[in-house]
PDB file of N, CA and C in Angstrom:
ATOM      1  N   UNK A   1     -25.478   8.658 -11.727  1.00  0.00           N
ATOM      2  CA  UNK A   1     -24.214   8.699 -11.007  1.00  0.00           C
ATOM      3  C   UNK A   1     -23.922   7.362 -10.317  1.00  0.00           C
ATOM      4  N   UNK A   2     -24.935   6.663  -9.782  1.00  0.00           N
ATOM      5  CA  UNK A   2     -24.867   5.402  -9.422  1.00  0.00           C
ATOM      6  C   UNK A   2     -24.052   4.194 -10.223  1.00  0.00           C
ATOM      7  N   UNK A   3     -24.537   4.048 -11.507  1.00  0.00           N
ATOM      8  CA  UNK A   3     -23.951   3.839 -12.075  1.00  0.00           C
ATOM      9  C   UNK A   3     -22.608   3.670 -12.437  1.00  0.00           C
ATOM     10  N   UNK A   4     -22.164   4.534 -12.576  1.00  0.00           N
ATOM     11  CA  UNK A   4     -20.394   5.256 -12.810  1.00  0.00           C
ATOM     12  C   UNK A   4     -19.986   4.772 -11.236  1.00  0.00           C
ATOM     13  N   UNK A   5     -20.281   4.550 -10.247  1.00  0.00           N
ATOM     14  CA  UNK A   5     -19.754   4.022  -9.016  1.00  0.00           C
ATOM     15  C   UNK A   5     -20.313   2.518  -9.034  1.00  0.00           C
ATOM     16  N   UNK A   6     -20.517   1.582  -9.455  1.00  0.00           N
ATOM     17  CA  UNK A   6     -20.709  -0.035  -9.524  1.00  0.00           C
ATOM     18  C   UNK A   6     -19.757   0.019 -10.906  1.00  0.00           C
ATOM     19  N   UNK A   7     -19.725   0.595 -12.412  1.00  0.00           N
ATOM     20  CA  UNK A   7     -18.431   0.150 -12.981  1.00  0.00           C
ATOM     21  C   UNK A   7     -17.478   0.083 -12.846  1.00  0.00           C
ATOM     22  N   UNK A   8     -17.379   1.774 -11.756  1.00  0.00           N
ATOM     23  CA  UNK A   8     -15.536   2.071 -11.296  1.00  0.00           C
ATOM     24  C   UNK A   8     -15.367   0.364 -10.282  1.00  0.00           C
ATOM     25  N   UNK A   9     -16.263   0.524  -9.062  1.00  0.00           N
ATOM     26  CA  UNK A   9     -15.739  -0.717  -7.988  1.00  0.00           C
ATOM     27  C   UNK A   9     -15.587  -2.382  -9.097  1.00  0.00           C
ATOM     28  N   UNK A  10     -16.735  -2.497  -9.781  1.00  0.00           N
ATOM     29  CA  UNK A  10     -16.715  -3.888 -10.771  1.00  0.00           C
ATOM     30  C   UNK A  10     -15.229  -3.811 -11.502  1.00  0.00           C
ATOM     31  N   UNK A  11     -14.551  -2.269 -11.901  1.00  0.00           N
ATOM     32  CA  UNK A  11     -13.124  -2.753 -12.557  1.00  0.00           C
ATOM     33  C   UNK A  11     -12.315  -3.029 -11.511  1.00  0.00           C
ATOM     34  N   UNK A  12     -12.542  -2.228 -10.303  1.00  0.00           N
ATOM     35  CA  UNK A  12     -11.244  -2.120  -9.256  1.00  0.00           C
ATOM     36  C   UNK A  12     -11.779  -4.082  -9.093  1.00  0.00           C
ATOM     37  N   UNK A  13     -12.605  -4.611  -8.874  1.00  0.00           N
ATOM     38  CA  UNK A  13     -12.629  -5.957  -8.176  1.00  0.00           C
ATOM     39  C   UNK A  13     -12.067  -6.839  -9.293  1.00  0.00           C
ATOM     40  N   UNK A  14     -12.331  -6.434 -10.549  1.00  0.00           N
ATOM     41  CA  UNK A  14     -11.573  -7.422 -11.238  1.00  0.00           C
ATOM     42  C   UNK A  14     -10.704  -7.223 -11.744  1.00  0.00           C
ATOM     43  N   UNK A  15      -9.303  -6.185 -10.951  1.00  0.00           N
ATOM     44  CA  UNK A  15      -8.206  -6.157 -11.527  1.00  0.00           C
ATOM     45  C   UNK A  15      -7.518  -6.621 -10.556  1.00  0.00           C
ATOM     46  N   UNK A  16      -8.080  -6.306  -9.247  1.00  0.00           N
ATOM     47  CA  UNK A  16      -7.646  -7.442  -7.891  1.00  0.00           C
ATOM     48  C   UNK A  16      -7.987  -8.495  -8.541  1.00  0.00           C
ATOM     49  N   UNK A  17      -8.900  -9.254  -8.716  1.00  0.00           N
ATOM     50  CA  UNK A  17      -9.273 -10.646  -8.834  1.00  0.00           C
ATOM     51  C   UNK A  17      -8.101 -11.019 -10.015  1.00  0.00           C
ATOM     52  N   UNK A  18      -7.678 -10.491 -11.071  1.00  0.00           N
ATOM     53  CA  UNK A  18      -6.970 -10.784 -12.483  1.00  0.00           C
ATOM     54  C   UNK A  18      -5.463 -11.034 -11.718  1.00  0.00           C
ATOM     55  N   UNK A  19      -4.998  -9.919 -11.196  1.00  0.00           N
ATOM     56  CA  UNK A  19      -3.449 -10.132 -10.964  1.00  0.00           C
ATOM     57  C   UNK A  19      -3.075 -10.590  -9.407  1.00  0.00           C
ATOM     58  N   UNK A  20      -4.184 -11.349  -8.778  1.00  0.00           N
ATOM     59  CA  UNK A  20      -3.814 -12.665  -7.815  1.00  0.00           C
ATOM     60  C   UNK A  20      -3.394 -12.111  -6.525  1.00  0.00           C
ATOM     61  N   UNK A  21      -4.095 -10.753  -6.594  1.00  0.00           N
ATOM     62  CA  UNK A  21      -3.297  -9.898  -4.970  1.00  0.00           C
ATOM     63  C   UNK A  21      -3.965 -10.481  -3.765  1.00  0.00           C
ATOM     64  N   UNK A  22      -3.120 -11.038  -2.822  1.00  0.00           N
ATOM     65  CA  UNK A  22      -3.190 -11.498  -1.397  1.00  0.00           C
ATOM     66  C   UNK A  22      -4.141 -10.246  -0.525  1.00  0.00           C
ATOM     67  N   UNK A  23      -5.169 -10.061  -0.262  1.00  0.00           N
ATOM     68  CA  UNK A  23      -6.323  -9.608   0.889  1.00  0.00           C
ATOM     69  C   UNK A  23      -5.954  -9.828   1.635  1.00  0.00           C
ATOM     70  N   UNK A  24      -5.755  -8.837   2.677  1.00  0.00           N
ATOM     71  CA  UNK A  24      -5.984  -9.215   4.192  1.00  0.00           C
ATOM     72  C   UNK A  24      -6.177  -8.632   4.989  1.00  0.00           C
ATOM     73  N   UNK A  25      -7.005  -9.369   6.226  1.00  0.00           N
ATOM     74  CA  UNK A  25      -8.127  -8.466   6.849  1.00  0.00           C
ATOM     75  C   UNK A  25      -7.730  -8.027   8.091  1.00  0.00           C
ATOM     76  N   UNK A  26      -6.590  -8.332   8.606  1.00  0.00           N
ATOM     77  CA  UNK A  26      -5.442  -7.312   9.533  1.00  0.00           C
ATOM     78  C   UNK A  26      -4.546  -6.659   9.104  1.00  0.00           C
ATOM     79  N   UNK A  27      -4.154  -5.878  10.014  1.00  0.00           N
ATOM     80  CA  UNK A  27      -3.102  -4.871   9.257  1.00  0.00           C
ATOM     81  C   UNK A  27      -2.128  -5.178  10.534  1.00  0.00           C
ATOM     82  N   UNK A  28      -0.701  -5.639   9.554  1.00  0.00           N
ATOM     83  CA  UNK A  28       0.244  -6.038  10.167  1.00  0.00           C
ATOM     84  C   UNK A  28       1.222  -5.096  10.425  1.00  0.00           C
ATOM     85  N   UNK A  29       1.152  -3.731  10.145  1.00  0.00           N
ATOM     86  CA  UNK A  29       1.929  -2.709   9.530  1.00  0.00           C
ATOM     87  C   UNK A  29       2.657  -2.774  11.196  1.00  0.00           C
ATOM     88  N   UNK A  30       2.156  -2.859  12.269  1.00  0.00           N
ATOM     89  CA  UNK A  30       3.247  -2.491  13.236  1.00  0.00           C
ATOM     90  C   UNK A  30       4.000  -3.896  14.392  1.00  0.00           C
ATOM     91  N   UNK A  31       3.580  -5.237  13.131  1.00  0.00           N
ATOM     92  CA  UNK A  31       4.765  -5.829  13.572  1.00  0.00           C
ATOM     93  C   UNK A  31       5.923  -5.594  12.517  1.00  0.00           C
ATOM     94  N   UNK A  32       5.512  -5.163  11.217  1.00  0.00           N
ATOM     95  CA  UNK A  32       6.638  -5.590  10.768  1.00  0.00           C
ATOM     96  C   UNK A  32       7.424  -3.773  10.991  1.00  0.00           C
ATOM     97  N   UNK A  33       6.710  -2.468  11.660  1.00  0.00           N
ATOM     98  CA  UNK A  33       7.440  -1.609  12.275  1.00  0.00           C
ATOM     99  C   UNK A  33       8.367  -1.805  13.310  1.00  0.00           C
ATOM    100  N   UNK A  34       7.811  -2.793  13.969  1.00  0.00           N
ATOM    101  CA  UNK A  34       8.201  -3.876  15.070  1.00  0.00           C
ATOM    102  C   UNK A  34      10.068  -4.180  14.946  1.00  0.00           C
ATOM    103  N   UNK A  35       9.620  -5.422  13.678  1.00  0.00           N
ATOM    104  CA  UNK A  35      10.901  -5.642  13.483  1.00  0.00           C
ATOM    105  C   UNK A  35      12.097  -4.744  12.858  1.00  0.00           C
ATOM    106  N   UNK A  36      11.005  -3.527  11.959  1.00  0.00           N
ATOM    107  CA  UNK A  36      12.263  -2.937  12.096  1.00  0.00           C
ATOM    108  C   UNK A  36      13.298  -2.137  13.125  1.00  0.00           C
ATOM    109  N   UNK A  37      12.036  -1.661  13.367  1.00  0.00           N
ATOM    110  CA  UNK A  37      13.079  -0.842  14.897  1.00  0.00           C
ATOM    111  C   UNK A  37      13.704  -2.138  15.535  1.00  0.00           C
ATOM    112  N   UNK A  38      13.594  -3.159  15.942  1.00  0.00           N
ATOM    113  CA  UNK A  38      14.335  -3.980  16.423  1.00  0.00           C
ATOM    114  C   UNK A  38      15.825  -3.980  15.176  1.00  0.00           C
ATOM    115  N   UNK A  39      15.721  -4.398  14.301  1.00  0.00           N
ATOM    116  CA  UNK A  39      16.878  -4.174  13.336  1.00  0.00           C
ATOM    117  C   UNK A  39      18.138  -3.128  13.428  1.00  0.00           C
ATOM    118  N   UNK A  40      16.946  -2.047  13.408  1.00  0.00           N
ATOM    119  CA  UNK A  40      17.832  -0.618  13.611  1.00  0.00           C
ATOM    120  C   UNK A  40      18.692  -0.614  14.866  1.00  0.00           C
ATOM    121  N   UNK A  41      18.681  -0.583  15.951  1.00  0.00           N
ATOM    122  CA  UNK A  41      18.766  -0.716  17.266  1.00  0.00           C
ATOM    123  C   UNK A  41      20.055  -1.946  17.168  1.00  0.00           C
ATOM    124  N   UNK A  42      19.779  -2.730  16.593  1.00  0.00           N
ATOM    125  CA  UNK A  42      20.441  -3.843  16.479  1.00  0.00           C
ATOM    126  C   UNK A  42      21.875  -3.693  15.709  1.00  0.00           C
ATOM    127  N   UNK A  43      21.710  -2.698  14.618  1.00  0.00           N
ATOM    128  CA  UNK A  43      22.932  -2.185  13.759  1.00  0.00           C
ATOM    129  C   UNK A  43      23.652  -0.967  13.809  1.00  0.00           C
ATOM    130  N   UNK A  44      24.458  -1.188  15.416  1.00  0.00           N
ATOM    131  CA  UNK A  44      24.789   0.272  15.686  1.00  0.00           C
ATOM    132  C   UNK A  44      26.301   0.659  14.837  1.00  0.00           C
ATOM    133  N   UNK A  45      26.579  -0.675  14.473  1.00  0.00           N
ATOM    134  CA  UNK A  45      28.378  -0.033  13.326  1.00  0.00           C
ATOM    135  C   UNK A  45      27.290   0.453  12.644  1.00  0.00           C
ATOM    136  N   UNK A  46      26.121   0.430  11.163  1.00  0.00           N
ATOM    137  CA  UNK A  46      26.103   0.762  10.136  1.00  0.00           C
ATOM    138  C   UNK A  46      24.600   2.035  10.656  1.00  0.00           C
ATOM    139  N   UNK A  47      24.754   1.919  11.780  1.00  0.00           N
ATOM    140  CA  UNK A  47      23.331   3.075  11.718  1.00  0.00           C
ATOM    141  C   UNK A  47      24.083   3.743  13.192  1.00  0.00           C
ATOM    142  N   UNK A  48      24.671   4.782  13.082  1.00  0.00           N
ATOM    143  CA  UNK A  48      24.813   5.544  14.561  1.00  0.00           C
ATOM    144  C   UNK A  48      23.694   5.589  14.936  1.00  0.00           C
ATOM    145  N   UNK A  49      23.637   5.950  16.450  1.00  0.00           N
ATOM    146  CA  UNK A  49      22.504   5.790  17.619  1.00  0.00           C
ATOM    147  C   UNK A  49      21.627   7.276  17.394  1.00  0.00           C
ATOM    148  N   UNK A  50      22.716   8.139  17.465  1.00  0.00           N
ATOM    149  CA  UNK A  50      22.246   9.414  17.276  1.00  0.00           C
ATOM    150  C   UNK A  50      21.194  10.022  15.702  1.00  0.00           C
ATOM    151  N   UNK A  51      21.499   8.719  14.951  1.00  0.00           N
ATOM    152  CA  UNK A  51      21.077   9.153  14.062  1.00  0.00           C
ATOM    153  C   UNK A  51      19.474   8.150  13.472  1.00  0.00           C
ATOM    154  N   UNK A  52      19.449   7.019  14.364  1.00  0.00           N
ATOM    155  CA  UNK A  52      18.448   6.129  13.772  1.00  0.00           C
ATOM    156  C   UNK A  52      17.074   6.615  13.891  1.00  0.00           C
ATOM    157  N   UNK A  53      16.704   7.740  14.358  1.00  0.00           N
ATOM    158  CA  UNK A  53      15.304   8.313  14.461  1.00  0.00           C
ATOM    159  C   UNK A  53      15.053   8.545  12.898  1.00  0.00           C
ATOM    160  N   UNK A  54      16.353   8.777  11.894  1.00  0.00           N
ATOM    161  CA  UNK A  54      15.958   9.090  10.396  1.00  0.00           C
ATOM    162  C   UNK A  54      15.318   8.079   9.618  1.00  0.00           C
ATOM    163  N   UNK A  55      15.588   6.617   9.858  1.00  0.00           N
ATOM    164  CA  UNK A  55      14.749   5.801   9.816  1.00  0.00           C
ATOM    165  C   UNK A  55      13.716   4.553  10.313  1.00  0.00           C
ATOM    166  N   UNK A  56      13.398   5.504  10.922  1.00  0.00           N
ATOM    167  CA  UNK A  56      11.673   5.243  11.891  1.00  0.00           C
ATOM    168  C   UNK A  56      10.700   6.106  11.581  1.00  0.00           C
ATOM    169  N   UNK A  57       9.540   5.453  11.235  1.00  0.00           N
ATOM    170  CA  UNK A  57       8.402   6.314  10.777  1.00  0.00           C
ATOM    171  C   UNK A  57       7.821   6.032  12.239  1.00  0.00           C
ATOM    172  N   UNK A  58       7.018   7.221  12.243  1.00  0.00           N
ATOM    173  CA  UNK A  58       6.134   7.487  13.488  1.00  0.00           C
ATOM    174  C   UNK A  58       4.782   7.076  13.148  1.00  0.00           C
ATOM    175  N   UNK A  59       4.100   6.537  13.488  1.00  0.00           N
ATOM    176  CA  UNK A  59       2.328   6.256  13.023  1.00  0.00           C
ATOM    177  C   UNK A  59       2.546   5.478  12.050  1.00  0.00           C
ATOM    178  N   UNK A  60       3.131   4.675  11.488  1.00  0.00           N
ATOM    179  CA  UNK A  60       2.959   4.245  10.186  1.00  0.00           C
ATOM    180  C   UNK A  60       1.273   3.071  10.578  1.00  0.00           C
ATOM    181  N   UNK A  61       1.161   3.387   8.729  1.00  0.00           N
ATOM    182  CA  UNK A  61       0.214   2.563   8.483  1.00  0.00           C
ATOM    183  C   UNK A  61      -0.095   2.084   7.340  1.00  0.00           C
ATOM    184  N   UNK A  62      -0.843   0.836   6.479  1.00  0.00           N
ATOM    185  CA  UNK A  62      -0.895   0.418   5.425  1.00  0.00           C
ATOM    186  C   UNK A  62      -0.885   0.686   4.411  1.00  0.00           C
ATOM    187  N   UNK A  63      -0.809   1.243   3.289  1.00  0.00           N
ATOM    188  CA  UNK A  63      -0.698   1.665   2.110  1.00  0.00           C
ATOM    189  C   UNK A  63      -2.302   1.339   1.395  1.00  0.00           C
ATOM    190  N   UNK A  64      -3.069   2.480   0.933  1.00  0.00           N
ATOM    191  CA  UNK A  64      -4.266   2.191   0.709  1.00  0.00           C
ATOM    192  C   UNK A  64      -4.305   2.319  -0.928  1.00  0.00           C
ATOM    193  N   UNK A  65      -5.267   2.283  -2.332  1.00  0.00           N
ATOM    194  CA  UNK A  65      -5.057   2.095  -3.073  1.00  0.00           C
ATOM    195  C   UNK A  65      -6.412   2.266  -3.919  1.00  0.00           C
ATOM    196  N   UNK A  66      -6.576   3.225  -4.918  1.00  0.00           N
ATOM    197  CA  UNK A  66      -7.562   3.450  -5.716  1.00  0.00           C
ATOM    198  C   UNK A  66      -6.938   3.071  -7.120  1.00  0.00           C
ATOM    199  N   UNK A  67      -8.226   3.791  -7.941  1.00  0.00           N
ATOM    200  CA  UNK A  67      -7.877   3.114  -9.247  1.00  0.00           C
ATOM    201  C   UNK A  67      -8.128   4.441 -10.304  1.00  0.00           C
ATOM    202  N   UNK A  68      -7.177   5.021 -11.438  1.00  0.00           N
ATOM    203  CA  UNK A  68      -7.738   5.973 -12.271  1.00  0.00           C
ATOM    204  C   UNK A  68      -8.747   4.986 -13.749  1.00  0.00           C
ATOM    205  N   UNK A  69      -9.519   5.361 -13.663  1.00  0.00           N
ATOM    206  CA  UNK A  69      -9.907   4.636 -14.998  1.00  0.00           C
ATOM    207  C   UNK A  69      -9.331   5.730 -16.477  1.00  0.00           C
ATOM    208  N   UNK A  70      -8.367   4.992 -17.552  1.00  0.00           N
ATOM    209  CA  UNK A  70      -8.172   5.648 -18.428  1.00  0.00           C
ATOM    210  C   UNK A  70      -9.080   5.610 -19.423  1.00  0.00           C
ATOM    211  N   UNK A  71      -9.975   6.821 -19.565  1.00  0.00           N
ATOM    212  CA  UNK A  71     -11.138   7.636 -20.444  1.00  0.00           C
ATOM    213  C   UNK A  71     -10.617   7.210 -21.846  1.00  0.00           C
ATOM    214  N   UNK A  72      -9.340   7.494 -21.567  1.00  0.00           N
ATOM    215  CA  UNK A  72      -8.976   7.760 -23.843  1.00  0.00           C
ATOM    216  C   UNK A  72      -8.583   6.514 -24.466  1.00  0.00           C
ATOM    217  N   UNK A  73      -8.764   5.693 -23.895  1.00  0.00           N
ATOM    218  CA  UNK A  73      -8.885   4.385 -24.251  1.00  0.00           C
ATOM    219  C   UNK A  73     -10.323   3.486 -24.404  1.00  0.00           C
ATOM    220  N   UNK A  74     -10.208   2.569 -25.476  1.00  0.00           N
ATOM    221  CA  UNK A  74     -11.686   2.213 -25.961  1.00  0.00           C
ATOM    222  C   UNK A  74     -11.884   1.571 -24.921  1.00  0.00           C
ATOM    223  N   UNK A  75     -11.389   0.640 -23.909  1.00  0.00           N
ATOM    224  CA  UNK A  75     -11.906  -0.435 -23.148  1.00  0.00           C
ATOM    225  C   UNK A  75     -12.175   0.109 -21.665  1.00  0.00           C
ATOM    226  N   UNK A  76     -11.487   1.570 -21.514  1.00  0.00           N
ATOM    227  CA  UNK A  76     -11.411   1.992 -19.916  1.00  0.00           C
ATOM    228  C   UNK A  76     -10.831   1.059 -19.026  1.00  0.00           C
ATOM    229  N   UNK A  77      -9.683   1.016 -19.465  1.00  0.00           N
ATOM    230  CA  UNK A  77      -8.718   0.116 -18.199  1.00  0.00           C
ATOM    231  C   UNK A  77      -8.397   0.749 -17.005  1.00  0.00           C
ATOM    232  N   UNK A  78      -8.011  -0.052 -15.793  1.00  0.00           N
ATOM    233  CA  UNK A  78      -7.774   0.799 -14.561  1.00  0.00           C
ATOM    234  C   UNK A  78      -6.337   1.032 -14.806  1.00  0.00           C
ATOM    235  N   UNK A  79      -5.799   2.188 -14.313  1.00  0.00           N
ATOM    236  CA  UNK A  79      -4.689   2.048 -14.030  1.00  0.00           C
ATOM    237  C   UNK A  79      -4.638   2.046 -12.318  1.00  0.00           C
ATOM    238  N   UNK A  80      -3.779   1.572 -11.788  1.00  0.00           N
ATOM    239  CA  UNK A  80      -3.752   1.304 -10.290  1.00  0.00           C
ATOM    240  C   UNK A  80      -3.175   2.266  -9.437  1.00  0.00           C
ATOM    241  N   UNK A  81      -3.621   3.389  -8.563  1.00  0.00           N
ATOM    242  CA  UNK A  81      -2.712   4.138  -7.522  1.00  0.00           C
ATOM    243  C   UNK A  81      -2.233   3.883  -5.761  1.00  0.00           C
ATOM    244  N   UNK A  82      -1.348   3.367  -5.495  1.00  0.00           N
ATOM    245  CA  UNK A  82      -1.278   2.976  -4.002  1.00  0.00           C
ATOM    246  C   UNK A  82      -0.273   3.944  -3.204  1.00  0.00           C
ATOM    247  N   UNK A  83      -0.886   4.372  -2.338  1.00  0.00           N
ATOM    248  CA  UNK A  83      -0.507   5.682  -1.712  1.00  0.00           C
ATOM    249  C   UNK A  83       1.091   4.694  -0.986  1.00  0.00           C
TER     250      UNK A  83
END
């Protein structure tokens, strides 16, 4: 079983490593919540007041991301899932 968990992580690292995705080791998720509520707030002709709670997420947080490996294929490629 060990095994089957160092091939799955060895594809997930080299499909990050292949298509050049930016890492990073803070999570910025609530400045850029930040700016939006500043935005919203900011656009009261195109967003009534009464209504801008519809777009504001509460808790938000980063988008995390596994990998399915496709079986029915000879090479077992990842396909990529990001929540």
């Amino acid at each position: 079983m060990g095994n089957v968990r160092v091939t799955y992580e060895t594809k997930i690292q080299n499909f990050v490593d292949e298509k050049n995705f930016h890492i990073s080791n803070t999570d910025s998720t609530n400045v850029f919540q930040n700016q939006i509520i500043k935005t919203i707030n900011n656009s009261k002709i195109f967003i009534p007041q009464n209504s801008q709670w519809k777009y504001i997420k509460l808790n938000p947080s980063a988008p995390t991301s596994k990998g399915h490996i496709k079986i029915h294929k000879p090479i077992q490629p990842i396909r990529p899932i990001v929540t």
